[in-house]
Protein backbone atom coordinates (compact mmCIF):
# COMPACT_ATOMS: atom_id res chain seq x y z
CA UNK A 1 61.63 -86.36 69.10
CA UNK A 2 63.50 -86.33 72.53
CA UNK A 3 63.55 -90.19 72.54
CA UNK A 4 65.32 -89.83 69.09
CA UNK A 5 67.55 -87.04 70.07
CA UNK A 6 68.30 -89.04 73.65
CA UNK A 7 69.13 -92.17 71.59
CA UNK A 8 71.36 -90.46 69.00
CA UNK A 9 72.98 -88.91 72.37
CA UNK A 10 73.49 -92.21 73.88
CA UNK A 11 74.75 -94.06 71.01
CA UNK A 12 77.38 -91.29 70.31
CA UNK A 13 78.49 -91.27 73.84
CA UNK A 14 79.22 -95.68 73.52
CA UNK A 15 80.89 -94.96 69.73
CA UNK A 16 83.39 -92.33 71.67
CA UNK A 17 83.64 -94.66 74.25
CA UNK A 18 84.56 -97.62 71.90
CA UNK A 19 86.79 -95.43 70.13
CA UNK A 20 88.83 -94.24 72.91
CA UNK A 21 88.86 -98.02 73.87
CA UNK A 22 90.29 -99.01 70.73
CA UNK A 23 92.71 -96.06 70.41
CA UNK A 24 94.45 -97.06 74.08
CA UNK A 25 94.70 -100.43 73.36
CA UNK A 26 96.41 -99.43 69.65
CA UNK A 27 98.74 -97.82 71.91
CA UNK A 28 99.23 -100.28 74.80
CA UNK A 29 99.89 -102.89 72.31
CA UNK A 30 102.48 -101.04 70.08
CA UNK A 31 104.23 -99.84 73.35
CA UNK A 32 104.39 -103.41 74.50
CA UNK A 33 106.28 -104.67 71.09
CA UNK A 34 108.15 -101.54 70.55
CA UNK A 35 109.57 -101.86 74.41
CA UNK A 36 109.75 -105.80 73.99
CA UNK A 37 111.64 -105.54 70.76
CA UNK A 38 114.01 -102.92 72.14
CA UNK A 39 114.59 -104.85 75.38
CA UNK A 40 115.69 -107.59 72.93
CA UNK A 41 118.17 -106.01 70.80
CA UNK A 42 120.44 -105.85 73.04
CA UNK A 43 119.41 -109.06 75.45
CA UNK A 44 118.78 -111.65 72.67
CA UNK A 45 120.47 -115.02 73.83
CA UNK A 46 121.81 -117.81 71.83
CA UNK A 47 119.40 -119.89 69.87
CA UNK A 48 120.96 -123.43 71.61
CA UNK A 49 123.11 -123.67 74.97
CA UNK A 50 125.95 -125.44 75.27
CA UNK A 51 127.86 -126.35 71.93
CA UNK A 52 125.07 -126.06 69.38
CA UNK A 53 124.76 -126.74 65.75
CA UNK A 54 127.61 -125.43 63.64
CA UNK A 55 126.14 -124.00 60.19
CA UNK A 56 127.61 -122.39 57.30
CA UNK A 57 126.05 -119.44 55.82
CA UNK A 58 127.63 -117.21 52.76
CA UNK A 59 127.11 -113.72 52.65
CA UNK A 60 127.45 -111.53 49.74
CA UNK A 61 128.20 -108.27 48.94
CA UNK A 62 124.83 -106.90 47.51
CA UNK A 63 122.82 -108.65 50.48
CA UNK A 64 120.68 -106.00 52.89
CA UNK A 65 120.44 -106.49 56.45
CA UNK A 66 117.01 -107.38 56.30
CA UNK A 67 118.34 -110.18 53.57
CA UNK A 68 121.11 -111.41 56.12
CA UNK A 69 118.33 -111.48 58.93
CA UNK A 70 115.99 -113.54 56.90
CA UNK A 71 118.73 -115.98 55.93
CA UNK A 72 119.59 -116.40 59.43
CA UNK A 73 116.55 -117.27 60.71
CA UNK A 74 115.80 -119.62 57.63
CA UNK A 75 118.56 -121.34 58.81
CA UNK A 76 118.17 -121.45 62.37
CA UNK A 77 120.40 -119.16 64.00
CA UNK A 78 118.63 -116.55 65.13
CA UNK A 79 114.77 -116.83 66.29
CA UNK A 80 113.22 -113.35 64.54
CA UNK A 81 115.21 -112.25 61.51
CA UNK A 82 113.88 -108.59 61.40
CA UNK A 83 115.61 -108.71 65.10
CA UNK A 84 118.58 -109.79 63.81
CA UNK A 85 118.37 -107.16 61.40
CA UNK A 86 117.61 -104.54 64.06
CA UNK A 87 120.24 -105.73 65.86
CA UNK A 88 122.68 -105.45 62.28
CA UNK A 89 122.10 -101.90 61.72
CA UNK A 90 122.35 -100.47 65.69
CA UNK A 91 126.25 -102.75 65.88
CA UNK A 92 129.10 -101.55 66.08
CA UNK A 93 130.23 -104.09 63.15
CA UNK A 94 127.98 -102.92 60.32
CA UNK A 95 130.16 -101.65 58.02
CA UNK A 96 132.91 -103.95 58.59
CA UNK A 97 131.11 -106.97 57.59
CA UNK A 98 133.02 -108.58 55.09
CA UNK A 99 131.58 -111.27 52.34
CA UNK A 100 132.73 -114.74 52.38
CA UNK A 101 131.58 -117.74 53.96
CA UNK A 102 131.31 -118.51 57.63
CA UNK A 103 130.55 -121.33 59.52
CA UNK A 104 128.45 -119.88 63.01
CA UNK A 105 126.87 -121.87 65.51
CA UNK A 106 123.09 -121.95 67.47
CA UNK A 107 125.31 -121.65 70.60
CA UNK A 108 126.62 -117.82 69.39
CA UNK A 109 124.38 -114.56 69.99
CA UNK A 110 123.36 -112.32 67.01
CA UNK A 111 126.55 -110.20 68.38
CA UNK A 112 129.17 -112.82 68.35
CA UNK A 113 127.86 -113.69 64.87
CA UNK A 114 128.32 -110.25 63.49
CA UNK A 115 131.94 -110.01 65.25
CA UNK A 116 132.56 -113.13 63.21
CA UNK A 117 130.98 -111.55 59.69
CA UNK A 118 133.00 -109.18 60.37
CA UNK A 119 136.38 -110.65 60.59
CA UNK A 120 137.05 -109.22 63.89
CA UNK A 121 137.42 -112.82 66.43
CA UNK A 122 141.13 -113.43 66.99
CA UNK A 123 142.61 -116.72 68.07
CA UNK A 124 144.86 -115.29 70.88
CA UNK A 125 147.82 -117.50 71.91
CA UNK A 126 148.50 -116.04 75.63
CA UNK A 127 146.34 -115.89 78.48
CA UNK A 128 146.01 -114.22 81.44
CA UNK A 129 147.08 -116.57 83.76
CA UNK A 130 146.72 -115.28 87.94
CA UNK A 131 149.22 -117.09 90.28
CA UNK A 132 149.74 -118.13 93.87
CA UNK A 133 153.42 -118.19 95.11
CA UNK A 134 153.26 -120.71 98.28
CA UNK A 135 150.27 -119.03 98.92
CA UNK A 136 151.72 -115.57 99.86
CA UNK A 137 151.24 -113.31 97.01
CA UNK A 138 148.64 -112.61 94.07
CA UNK A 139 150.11 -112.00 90.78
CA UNK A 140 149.30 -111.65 87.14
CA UNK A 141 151.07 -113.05 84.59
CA UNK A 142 150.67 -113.46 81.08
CA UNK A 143 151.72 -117.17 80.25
CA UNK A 144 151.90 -118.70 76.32
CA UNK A 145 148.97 -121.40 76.37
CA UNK A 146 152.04 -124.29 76.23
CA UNK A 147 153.27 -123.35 79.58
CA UNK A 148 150.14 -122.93 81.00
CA UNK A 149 148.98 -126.72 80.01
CA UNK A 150 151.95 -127.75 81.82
């Protein structure tokens, strides 16, 4: 009876043991994606450098952000489309998305993207221009672009 009792004692001891085990690498692991997920909502870089591919995607009005992530990943321009998503729903430009068609590029992050969806990138025509005067003073001046090509 006391080997039985000593067994049962043993094995209980290496099921708790297991269990714990299990239970702190559960955690470890869902810590690790939470925190690496998080880090890259807001650090996400471009898909491409330099120029990249320029695609058109068409958004509509009834379309979810999950919907718009998986689209955007089916076509390439973003690398997880539930991050994209993630990243839809914590912007600044979520409700002013607008539907229509847009043509993006690999080269743009999720954010520049969004700015774009949302009808918020402006062409500007001046440009802050800074300028030496025979070398003696530091100004700023804002120039139209034709007299700064000049």
């Amino acid at each position: 009876m006391k080997t039985a009792n000593l067994a049962g004692a043993v094995l209980g001891t290496i099921l708790k043991v297991v269990f714990v085990v299990v239970v702190v690498y559960l955690v470890y692991t869902g810590a690790s994606t939470c925190y690496d997920y998080g880090y890259r909502i807001f650090t996400e870089p471009a898909v491409s450098a330099g120029e990249g591919r320029k695609i058109t995607v068409t958004l509509t009005s009834d379309m979810s952000a999950t919907e718009i992530g998986t689209m955007m990943q089916e076509k390439g321009l973003t690398r997880d489309g539930r991050l994209f998503a993630l990243q839809y729903l914590l912007s600044e430009y979520k409700k002013d998305w607008q539907p229509g068609t847009y043509e993006l590029s690999t080269a743009m992050t999720a954010e520049e993207m969004m700015e774009v969806m949302a009808g918020q990138t402006e062409s500007t025509e001046e440009e802050s221009v800074e300028t030496i005067d025979n070398g003696s003073a530091l100004t700023g001046e804002t120039q139209p672009l034709e007299t700064v090509a000049q």
